[in-house]
N, C-alpha and C. Protein backbone atom coordinates (compact mmCIF):
# COMPACT_ATOMS: atom_id res chain seq x y z
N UNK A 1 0.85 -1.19 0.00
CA UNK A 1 0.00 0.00 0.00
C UNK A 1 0.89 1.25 0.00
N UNK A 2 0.75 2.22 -0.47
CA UNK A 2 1.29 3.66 -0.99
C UNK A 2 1.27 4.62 0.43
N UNK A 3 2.25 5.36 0.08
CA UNK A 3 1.93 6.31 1.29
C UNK A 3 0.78 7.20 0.74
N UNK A 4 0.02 7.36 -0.59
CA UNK A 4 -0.90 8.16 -1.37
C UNK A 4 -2.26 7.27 -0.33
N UNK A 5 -2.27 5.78 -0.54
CA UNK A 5 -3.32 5.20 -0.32
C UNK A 5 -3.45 5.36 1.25
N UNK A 6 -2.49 5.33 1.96
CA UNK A 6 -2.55 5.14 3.39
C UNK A 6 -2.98 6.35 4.19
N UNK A 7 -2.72 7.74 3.63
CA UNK A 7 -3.11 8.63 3.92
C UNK A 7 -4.81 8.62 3.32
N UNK A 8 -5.22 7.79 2.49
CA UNK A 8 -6.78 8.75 2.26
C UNK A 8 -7.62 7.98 2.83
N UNK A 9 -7.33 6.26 3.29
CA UNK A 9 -7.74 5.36 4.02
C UNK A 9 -7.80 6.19 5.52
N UNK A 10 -6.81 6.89 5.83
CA UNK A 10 -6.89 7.32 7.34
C UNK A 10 -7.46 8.29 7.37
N UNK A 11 -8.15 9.22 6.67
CA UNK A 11 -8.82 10.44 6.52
C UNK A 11 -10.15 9.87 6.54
N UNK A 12 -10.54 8.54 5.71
CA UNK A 12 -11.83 8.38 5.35
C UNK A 12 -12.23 7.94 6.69
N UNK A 13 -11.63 7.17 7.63
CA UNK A 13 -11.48 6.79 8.89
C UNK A 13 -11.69 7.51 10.21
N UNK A 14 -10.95 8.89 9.75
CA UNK A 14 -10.99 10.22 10.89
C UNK A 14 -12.66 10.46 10.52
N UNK A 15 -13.03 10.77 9.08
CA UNK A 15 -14.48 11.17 8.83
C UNK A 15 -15.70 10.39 9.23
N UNK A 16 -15.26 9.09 9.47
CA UNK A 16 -16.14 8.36 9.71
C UNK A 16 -16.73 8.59 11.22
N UNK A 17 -15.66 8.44 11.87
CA UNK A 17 -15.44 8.91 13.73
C UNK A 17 -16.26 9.84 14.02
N UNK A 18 -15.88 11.03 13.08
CA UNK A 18 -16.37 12.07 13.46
C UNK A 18 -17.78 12.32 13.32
N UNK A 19 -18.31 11.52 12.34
CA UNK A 19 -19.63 11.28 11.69
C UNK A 19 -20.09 10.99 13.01
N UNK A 20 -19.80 9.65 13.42
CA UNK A 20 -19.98 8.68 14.45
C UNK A 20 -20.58 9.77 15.42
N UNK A 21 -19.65 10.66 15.95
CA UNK A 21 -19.39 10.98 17.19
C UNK A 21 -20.53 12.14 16.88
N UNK A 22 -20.71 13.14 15.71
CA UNK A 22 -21.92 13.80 15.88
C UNK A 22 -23.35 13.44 15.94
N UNK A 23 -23.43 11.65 15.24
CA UNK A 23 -24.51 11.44 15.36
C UNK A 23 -25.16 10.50 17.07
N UNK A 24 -23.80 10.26 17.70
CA UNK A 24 -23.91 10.45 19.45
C UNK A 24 -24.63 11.12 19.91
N UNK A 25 -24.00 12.64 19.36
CA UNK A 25 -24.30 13.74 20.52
C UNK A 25 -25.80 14.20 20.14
N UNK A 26 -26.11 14.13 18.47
CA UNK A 26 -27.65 14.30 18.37
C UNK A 26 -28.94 13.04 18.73
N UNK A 27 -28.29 11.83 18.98
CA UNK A 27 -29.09 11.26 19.50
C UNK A 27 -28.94 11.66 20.76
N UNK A 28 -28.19 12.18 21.98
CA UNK A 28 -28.23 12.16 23.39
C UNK A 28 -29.41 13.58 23.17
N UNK A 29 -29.16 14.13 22.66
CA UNK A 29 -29.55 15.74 22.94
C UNK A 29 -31.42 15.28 22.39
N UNK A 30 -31.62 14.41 21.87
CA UNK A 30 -33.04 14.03 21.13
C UNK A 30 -33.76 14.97 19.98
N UNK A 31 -32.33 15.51 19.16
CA UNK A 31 -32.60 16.02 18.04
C UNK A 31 -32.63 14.88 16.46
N UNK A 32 -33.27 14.41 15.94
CA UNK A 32 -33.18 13.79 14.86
C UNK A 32 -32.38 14.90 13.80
N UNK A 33 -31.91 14.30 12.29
CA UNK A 33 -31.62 15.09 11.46
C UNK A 33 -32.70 15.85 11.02
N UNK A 34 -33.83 15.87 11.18
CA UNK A 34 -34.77 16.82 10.17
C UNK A 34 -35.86 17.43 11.46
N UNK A 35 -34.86 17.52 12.90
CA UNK A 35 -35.81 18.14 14.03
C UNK A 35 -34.95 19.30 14.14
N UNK A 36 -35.72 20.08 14.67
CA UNK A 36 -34.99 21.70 15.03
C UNK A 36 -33.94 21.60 16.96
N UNK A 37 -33.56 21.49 17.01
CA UNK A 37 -32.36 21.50 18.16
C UNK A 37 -33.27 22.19 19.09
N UNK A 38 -34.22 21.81 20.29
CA UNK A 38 -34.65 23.29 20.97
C UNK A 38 -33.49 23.99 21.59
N UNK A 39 -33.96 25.59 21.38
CA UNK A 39 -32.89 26.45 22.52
C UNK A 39 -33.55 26.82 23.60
N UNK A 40 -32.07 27.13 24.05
CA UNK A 40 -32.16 27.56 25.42
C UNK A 40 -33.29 29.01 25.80
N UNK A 41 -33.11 28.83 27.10
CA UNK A 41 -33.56 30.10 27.37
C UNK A 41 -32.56 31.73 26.82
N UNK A 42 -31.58 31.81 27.14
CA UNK A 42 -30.66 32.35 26.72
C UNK A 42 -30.94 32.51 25.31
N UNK A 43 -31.20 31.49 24.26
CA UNK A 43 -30.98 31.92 22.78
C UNK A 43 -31.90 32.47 22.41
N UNK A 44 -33.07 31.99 23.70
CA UNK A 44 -34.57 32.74 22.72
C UNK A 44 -34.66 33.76 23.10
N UNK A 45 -34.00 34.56 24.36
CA UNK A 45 -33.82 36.23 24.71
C UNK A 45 -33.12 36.58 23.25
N UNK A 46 -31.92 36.23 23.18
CA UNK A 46 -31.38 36.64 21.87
C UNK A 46 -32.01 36.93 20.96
N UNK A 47 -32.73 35.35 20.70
CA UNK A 47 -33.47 35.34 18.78
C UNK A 47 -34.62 36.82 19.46
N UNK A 48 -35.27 36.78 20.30
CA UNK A 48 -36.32 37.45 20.24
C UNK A 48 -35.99 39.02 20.04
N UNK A 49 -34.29 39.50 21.15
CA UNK A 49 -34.30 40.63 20.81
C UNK A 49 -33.47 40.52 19.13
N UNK A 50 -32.73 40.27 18.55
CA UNK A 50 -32.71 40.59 17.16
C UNK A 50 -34.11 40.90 16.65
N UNK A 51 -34.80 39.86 16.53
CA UNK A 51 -36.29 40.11 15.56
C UNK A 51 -36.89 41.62 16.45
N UNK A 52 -36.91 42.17 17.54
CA UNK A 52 -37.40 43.09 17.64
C UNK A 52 -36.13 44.05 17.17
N UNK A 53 -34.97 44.23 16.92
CA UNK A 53 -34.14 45.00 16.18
C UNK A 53 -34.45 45.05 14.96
N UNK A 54 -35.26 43.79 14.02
CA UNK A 54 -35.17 44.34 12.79
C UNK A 54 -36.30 45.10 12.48
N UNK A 55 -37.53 44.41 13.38
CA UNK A 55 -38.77 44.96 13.51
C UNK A 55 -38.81 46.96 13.75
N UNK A 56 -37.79 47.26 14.82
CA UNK A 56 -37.75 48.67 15.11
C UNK A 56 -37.03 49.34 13.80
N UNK A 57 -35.95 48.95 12.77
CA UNK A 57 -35.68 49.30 12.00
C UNK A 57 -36.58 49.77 10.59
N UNK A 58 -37.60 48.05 10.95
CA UNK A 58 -38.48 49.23 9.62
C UNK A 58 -39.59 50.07 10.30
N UNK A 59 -39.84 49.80 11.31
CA UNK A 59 -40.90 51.11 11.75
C UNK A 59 -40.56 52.45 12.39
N UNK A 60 -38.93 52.48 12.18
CA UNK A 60 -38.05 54.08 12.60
C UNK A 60 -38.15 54.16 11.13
N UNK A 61 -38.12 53.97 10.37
CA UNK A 61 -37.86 54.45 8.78
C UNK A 61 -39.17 55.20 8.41
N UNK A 62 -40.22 54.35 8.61
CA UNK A 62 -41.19 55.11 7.96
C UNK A 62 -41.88 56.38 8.93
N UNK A 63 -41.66 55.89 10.41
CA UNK A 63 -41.94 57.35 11.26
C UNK A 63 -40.81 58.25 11.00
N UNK A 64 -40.22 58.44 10.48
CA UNK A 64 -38.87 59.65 10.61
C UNK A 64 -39.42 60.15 9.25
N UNK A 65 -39.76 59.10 8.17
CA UNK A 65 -39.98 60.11 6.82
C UNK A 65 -40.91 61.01 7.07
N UNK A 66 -42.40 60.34 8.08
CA UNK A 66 -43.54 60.99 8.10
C UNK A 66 -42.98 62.00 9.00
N UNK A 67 -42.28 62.01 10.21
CA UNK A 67 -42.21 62.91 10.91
C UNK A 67 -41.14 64.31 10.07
N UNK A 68 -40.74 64.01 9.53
CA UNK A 68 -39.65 65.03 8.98
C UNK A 68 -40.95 65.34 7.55
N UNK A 69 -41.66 65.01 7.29
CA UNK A 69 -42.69 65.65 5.84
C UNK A 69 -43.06 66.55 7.23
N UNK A 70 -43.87 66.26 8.56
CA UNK A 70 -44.60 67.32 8.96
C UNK A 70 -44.45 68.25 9.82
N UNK A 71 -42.73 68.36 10.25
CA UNK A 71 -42.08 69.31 10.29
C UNK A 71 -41.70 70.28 9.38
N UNK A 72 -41.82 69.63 8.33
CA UNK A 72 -41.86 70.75 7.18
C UNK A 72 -43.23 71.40 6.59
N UNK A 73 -43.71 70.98 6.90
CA UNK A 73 -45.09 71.80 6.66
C UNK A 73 -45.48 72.86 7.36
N UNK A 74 -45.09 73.35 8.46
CA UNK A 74 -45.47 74.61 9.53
C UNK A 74 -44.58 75.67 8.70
N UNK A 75 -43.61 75.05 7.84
CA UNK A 75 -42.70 76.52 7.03
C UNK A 75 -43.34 76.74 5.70
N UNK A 76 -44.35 76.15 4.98
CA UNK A 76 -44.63 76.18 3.48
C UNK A 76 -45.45 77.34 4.05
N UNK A 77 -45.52 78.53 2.66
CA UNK A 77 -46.76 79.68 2.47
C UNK A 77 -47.92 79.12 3.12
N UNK A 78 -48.42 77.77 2.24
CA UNK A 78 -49.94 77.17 2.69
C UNK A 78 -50.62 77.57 3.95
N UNK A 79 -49.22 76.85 5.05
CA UNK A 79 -49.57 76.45 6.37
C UNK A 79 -50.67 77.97 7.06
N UNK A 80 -50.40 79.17 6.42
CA UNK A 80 -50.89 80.38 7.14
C UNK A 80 -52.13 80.49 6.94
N UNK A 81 -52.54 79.45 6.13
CA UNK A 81 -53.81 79.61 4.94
C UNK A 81 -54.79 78.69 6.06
N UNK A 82 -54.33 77.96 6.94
CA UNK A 82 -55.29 76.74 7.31
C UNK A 82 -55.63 77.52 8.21
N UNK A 83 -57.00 76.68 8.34
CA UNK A 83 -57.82 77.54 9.65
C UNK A 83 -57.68 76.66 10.80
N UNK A 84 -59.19 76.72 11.92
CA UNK A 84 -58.61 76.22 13.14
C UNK A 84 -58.71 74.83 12.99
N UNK A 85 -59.20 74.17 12.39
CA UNK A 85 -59.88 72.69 12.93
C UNK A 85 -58.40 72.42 12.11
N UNK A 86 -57.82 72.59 10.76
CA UNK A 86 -56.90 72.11 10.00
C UNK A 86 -55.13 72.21 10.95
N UNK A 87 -55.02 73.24 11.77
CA UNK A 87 -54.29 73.45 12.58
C UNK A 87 -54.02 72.60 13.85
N UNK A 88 -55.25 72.43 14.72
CA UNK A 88 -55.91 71.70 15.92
C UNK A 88 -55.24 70.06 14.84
N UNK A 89 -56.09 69.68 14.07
CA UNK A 89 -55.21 68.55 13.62
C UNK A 89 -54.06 68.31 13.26
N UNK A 90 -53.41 69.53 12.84
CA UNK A 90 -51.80 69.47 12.50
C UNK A 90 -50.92 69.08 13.77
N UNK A 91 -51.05 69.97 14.87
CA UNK A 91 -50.76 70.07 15.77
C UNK A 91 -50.86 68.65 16.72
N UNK A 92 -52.01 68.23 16.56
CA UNK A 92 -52.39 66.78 17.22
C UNK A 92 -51.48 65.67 16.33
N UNK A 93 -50.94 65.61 14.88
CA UNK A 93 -50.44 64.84 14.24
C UNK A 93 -48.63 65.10 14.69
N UNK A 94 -48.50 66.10 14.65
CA UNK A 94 -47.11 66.28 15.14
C UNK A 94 -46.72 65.62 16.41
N UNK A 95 -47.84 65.71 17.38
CA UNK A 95 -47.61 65.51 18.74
C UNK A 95 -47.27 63.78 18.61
N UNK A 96 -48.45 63.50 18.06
CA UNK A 96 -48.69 61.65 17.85
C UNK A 96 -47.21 61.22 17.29
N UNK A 97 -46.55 61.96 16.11
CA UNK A 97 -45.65 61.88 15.54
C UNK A 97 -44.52 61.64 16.18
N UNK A 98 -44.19 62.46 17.06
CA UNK A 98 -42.77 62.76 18.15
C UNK A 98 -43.19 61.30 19.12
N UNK A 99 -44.47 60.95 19.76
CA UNK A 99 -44.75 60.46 20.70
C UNK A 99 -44.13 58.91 19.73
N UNK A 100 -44.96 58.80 18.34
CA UNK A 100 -44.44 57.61 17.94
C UNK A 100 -42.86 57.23 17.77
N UNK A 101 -42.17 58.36 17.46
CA UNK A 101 -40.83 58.28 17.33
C UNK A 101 -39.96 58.08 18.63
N UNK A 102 -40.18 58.61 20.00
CA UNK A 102 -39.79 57.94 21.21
C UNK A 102 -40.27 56.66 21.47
N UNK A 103 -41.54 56.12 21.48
CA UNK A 103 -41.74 54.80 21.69
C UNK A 103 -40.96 53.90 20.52
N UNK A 104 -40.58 54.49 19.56
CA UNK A 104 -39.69 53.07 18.62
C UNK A 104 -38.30 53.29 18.58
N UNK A 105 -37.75 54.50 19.21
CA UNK A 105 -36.52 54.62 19.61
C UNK A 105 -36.77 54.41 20.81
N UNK A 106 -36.96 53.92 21.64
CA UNK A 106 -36.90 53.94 23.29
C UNK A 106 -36.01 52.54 23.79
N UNK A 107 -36.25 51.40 22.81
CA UNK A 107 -35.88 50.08 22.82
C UNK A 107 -34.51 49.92 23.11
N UNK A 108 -33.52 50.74 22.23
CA UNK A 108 -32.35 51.28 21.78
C UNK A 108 -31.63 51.71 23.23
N UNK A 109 -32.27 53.17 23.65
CA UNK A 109 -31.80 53.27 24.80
C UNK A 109 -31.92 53.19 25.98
N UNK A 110 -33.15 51.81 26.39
CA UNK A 110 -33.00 51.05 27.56
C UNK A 110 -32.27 50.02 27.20
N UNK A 111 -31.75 49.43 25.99
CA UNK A 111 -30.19 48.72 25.72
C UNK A 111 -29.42 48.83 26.17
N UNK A 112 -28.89 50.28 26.26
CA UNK A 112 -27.77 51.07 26.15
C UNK A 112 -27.30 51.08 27.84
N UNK A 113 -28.51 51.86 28.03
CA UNK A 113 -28.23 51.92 29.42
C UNK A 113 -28.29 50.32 30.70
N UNK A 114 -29.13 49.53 30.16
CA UNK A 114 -28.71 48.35 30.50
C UNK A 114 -27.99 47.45 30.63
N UNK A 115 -27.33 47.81 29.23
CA UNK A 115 -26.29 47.09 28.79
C UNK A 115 -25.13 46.31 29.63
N UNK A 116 -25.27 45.05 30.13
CA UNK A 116 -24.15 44.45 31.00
C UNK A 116 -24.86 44.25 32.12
N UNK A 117 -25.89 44.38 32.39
CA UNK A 117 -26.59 44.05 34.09
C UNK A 117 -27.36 43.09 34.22
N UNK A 118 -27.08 41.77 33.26
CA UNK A 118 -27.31 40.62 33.03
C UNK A 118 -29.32 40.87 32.95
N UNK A 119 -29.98 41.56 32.37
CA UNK A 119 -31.22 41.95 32.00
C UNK A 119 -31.93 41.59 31.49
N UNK A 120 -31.61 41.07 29.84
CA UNK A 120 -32.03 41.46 29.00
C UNK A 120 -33.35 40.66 28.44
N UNK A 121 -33.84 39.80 29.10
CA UNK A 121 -35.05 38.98 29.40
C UNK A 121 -36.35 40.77 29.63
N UNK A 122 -36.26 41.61 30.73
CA UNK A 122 -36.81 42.82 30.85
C UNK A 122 -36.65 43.60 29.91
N UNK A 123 -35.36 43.38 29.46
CA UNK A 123 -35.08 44.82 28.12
C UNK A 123 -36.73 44.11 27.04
N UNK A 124 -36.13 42.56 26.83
CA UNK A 124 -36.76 42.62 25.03
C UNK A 124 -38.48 42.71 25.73
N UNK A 125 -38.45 42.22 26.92
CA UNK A 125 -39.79 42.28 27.41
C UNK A 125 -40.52 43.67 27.74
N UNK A 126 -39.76 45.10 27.95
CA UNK A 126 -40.22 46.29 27.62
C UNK A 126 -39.99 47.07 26.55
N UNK A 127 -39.05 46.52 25.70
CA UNK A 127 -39.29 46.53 23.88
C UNK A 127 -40.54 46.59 23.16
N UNK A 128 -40.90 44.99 23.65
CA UNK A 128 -42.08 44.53 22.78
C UNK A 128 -43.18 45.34 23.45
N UNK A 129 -43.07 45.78 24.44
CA UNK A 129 -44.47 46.52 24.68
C UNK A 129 -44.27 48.16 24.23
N UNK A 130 -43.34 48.52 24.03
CA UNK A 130 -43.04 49.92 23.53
C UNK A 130 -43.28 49.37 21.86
N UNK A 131 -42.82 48.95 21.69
CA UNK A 131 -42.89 48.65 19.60
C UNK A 131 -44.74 48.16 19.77
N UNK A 132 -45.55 47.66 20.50
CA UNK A 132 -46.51 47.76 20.10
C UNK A 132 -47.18 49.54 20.63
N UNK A 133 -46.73 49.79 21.91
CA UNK A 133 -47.74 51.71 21.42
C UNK A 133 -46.81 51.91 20.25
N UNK A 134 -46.09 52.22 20.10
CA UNK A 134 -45.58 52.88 19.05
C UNK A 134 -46.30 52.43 17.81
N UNK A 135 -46.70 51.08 17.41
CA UNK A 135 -47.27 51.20 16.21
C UNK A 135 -48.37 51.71 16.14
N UNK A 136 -49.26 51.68 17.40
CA UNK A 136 -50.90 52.23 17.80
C UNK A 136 -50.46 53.76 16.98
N UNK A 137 -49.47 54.56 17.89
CA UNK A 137 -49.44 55.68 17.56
C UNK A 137 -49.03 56.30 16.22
N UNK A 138 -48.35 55.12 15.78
CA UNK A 138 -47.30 55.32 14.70
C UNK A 138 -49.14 55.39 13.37
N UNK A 139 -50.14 54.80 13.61
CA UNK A 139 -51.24 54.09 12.60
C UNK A 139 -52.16 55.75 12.69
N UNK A 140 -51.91 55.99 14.43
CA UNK A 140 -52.62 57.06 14.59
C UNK A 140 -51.99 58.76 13.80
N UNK A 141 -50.76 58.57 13.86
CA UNK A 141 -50.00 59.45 13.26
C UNK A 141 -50.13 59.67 11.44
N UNK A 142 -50.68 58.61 11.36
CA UNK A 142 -50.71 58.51 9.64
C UNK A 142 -52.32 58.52 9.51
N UNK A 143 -53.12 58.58 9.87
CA UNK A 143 -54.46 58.80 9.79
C UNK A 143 -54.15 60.29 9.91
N UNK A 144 -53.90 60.37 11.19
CA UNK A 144 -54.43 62.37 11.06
C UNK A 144 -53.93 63.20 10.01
N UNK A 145 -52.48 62.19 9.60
CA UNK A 145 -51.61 62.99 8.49
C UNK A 145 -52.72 62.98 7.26
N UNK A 146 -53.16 61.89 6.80
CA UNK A 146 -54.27 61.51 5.63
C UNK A 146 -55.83 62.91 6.23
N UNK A 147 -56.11 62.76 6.92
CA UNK A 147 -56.99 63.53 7.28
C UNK A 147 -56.74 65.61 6.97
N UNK A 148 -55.44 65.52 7.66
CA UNK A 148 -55.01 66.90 7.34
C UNK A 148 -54.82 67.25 5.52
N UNK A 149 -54.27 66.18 5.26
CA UNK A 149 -54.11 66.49 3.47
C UNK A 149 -55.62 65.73 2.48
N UNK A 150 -56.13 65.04 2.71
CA UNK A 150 -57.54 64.70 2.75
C UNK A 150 -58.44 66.16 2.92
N UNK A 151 -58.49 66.98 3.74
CA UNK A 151 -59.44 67.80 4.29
C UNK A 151 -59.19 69.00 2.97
N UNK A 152 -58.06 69.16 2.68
CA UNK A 152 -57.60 70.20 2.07
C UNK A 152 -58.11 70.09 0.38
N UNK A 153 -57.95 68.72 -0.06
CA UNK A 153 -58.14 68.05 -1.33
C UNK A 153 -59.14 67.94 -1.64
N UNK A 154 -59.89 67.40 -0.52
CA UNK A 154 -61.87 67.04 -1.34
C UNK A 154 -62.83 67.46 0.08
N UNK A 155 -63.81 67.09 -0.52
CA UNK A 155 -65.14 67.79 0.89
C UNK A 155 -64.87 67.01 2.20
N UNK A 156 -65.39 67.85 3.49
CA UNK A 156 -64.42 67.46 4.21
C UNK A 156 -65.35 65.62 4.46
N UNK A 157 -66.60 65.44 4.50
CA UNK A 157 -66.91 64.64 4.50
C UNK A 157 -66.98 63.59 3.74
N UNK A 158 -66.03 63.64 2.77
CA UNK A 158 -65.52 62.40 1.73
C UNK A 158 -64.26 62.03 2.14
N UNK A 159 -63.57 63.16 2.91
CA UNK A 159 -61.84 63.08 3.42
C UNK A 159 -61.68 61.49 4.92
N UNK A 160 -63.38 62.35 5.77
CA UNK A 160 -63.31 61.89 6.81
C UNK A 160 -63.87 60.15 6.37
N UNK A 161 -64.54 60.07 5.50
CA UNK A 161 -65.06 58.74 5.36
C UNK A 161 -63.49 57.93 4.96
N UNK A 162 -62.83 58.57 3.90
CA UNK A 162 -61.34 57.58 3.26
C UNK A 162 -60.82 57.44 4.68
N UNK A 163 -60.05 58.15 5.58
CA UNK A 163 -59.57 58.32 6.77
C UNK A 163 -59.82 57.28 7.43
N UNK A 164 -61.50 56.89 7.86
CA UNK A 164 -61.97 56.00 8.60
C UNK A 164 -61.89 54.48 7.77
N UNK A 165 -62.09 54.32 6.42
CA UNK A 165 -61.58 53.55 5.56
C UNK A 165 -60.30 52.98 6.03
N UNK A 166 -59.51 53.79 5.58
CA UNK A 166 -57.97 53.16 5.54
C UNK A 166 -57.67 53.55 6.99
N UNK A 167 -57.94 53.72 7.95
CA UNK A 167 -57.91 53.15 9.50
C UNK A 167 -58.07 52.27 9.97
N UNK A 168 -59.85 51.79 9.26
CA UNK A 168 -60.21 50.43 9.62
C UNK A 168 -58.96 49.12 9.09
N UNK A 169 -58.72 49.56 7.64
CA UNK A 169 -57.49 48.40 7.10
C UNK A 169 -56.49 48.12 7.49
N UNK A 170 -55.70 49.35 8.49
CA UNK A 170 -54.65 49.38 9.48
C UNK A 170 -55.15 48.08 10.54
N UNK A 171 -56.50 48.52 11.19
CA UNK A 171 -56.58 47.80 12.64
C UNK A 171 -56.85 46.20 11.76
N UNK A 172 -57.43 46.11 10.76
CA UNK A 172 -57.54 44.59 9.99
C UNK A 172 -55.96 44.09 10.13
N UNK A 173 -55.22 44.71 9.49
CA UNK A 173 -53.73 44.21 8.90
C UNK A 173 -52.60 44.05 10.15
N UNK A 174 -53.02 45.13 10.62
CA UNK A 174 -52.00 45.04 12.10
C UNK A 174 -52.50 44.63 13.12
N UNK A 175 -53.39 44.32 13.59
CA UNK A 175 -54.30 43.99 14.82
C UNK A 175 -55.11 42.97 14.69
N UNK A 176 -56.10 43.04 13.53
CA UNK A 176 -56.95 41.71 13.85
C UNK A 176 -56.31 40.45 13.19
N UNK A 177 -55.88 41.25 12.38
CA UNK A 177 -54.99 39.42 11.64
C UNK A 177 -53.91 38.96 12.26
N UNK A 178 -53.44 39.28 12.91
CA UNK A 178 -52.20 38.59 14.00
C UNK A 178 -53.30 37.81 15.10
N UNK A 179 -54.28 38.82 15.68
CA UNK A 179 -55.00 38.10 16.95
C UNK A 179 -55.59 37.14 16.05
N UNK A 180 -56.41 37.00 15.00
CA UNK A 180 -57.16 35.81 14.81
C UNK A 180 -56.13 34.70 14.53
N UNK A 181 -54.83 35.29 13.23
CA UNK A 181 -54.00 34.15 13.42
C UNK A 181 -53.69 33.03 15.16
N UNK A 182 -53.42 33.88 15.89
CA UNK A 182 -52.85 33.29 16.55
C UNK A 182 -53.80 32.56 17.84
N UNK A 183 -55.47 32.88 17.46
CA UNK A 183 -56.62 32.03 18.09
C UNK A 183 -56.67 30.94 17.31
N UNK A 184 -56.57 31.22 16.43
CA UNK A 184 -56.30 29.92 15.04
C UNK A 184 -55.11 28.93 15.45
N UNK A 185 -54.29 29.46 15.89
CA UNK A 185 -52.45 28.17 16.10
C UNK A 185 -53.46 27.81 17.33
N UNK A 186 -54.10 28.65 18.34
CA UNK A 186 -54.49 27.67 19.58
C UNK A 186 -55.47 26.75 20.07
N UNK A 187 -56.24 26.68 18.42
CA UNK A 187 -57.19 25.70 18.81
C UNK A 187 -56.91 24.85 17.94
N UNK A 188 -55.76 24.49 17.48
CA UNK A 188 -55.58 23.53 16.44
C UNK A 188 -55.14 22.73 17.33
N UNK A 189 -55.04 21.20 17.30
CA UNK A 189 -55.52 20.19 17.89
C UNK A 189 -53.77 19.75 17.89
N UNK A 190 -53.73 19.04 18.61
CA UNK A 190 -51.87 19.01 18.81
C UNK A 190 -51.14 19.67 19.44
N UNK A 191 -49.87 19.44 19.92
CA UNK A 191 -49.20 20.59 20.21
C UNK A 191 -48.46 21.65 19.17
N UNK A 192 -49.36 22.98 19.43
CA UNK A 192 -48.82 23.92 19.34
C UNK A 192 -47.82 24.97 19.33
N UNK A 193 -47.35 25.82 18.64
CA UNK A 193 -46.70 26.46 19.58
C UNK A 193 -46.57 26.97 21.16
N UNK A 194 -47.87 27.08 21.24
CA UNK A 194 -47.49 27.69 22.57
C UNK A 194 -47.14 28.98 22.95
N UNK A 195 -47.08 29.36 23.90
CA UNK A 195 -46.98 30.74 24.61
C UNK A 195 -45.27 30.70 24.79
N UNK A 196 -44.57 32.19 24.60
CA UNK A 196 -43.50 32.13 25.00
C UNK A 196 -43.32 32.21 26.46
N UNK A 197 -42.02 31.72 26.81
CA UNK A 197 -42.26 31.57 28.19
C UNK A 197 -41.58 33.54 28.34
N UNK A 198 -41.08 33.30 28.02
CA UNK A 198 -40.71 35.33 28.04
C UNK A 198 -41.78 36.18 28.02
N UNK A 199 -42.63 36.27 27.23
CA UNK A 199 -43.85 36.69 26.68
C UNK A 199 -44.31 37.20 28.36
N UNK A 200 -44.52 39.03 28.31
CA UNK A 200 -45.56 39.27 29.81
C UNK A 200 -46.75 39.10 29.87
């Protein structure tokens, strides 16, 4: 036998072992090849705060565009032109605006300041309840915006009907279809997902 052959005989040998030895440790652990590994407590703080990091990323994007369009509107000629009720709503949309933009930045810097005080089970757990006002406000912030430029465009009682329209489709899309989804996972017969154990 070759020193060519003797070396690939002992490699195929090391691979085999090693095979061996991972399919040990996934039978001890009671993961099959085509089962998901459960994690720890530890990984699901993790997985959960990433997904609320990517989650706050797209809903700071679209509150900063809206909030920076209606900071700019108190400087256009127009703005001198609106009367009270168009004002009273401007004013109420700005407020909602700022309010939405602290609740979806807020996540960030109870991170920050947490950061290292072995926490973070409380952090993602007062995250997720700040990223949901924030979207309440964030839905409410874009209605009044539609309402203020609505009012200006057509009668005011065709403005206020679209408004209440595409409000209602907000609370459908963001609100009722998550809750029914997830009355739906809990009466399905089997085990379920389940409740997170993090979850307040």
């Amino acid at each position: 036998m070759t020193m060519t052959e003797q070396s690939a005989e002992s490699k195929t040998v090391h691979r085999k072992k090693v095979h061996a030895a991972c399919d040990s440790c996934a039978g001890r652990a009671g993961a099959g090849p085509d089962e998901e590994r459960p994690e720890s407590a530890r990984e699901r703080v993790n997985r959960r705060w990433n997904e609320i990091l990517q989650e706050t990323r797209v809903a700071q994007t679209g509150v900063q565009i809206l909030f920076g369009f209606l900071l700019s509107v108190a400087f256009t000629p127009l703005f001198r032109d609106l009367g009270t009720f168009d004002r009273v709503v401007y004013v109420l949309t700005v407020v909602l605006g700022a309010s939405a933009t602290g609740s979806l930045i807020a996540p960030v810097s109870i991170h920050r300041f947490l950061s290292g005080q072995r926490m973070k089970a409380d952090v993602v757990a007062a995250a997720g309840r700040l990223m949901m006002c924030g979207m309440v406000l964030l839905a409410l912030t874009i209605g009044c915006t539609l309402l203020l430029i609505l009012h200006v465009v057509v009668p005011n009682l065709l403005a206020e009907a679209l408004v209440g329209g595409v409000m209602l489709w907000f609370a459908l899309c963001w609100y009722a279809l998550p809750l029914w989804l997830r009355r739906r996972a809990a009466r399905r017969p089997g085990p379920g997902p389940g409740p997170d154990p993090d979850e307040a």
